[in-house]
Protein backbone atom coordinates (compact mmCIF):
# COMPACT_ATOMS: atom_id res chain seq x y z
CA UNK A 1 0.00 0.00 0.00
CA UNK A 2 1.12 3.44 -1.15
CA UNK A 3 1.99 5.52 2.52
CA UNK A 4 1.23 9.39 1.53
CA UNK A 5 2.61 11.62 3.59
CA UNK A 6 -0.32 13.69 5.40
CA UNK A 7 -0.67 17.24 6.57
CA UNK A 8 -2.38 16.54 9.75
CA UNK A 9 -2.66 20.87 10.80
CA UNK A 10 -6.58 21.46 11.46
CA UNK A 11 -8.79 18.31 11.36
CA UNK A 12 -11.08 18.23 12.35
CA UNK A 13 -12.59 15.28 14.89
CA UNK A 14 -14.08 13.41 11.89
CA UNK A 15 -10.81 13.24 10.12
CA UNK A 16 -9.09 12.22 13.53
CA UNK A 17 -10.86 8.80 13.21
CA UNK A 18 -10.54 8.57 9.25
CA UNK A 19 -6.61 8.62 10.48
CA UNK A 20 -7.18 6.18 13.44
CA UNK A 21 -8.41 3.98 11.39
CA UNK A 22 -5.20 3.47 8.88
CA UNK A 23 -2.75 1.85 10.83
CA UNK A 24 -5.25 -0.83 11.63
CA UNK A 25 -6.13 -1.21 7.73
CA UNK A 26 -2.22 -1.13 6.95
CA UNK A 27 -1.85 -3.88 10.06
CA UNK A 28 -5.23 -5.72 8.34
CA UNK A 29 -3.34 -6.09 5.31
CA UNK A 30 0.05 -7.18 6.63
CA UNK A 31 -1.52 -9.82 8.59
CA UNK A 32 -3.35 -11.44 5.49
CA UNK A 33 -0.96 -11.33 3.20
CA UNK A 34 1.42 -12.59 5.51
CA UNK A 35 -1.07 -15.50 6.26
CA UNK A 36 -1.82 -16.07 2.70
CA UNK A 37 2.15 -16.40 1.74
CA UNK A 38 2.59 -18.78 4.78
CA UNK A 39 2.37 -22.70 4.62
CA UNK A 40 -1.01 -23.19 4.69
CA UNK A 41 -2.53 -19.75 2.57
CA UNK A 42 -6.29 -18.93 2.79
CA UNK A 43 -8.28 -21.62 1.07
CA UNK A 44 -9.97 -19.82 -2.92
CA UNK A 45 -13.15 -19.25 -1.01
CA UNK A 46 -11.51 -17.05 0.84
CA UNK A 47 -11.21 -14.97 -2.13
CA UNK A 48 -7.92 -12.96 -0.57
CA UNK A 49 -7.71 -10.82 -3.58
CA UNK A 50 -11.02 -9.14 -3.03
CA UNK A 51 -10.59 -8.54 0.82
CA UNK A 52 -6.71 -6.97 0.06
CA UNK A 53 -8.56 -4.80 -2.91
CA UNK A 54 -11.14 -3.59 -0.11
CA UNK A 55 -8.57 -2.62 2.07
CA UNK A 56 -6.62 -1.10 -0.30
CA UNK A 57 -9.65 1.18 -1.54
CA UNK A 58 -10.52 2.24 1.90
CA UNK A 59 -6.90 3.14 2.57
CA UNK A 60 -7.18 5.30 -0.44
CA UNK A 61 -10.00 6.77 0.19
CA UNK A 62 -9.27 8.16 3.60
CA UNK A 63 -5.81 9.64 2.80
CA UNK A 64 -7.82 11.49 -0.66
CA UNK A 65 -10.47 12.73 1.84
CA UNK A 66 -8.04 13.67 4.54
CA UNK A 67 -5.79 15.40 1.82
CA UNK A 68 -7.89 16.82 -0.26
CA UNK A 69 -10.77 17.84 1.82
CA UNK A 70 -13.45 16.70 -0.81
CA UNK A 71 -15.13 13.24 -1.21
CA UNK A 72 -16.26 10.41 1.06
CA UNK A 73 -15.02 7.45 2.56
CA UNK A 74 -17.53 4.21 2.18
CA UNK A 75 -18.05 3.25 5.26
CA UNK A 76 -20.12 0.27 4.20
CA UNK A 77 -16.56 -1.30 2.56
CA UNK A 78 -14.84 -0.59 5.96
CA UNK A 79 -17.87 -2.67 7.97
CA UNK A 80 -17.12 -5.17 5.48
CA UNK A 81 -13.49 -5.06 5.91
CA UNK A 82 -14.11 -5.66 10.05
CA UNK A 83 -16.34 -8.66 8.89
CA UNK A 84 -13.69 -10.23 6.33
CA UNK A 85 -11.32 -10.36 9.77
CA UNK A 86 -13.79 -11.82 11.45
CA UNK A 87 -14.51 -14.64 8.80
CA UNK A 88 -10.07 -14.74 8.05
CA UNK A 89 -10.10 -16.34 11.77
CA UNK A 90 -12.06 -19.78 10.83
CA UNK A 91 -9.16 -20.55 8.60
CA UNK A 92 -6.55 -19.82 11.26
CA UNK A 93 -4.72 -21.76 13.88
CA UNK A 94 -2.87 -19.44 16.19
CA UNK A 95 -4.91 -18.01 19.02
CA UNK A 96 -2.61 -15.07 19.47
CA UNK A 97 -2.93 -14.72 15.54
CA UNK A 98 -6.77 -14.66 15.66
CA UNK A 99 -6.99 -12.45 18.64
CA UNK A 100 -4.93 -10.28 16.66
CA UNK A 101 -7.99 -10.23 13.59
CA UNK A 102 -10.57 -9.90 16.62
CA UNK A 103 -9.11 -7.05 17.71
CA UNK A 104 -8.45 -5.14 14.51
CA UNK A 105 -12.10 -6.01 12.93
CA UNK A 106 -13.43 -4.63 16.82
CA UNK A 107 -11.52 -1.11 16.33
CA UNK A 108 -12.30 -0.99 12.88
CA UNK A 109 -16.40 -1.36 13.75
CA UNK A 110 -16.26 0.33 16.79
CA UNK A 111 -14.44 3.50 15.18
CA UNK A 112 -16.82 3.17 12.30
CA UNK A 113 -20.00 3.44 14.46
CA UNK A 114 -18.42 6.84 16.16
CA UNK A 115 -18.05 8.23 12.35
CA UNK A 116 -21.58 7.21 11.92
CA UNK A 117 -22.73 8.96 14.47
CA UNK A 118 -20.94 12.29 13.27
């Protein structure tokens, strides 16, 4: 993922959670894509592509809105995003692992609901 470097001078509290939330996604994708170049990657119905693509977008879309001060961020894709953690842990072994995926898809929803609510 492409890390743009962000003026962060006057946000305002909205954009504070936009940027919360992109170490988690940039963590989100580490985490499965190291998984899915390990021994045992995520089985096709998985369908890894799509859930790095979603990330991806979302990434991009919060560092355009943060930057540019214009546009949206789909917050329906980053709800789906927290789910797609949630379902990566069925295919994974290593409790500290999964509570790692727990607790990124939790921040993920929990920040999205306090954007929601904006």
């Amino acid at each position: 993922m492409k890390e743009d470097k962000l003026v962060l001078n006057n946000l305002s509290k909205k954009e504070n959670y936009f940027i919360s939330l992109l170490p988690l996604l940039n963590m989100a994708h580490k985490l499965l894509t190291r998984k899915n170049s390990g021994k045992k990657p995520f089985s096709y119905n998985f369908h890894f592509d799509l859930k790095i693509h979603l990330i991806e977008e979302s990434y991009e879309q919060i560092t355009s809105y943060i930057s540019n001060k214009k546009g949206e961020v789909n917050l329906s894709i980053l709800n789906e995003i927290s789910l797609d953690l949630i379902s990566a842990t069925k295919e994974i072994k290593i409790e500290s692992l999964v509570n790692d995926f727990k607790y990124l898809s939790n921040q993920i929803n929990e920040t999205v609901n306090i954007i929601e609510k904006m």
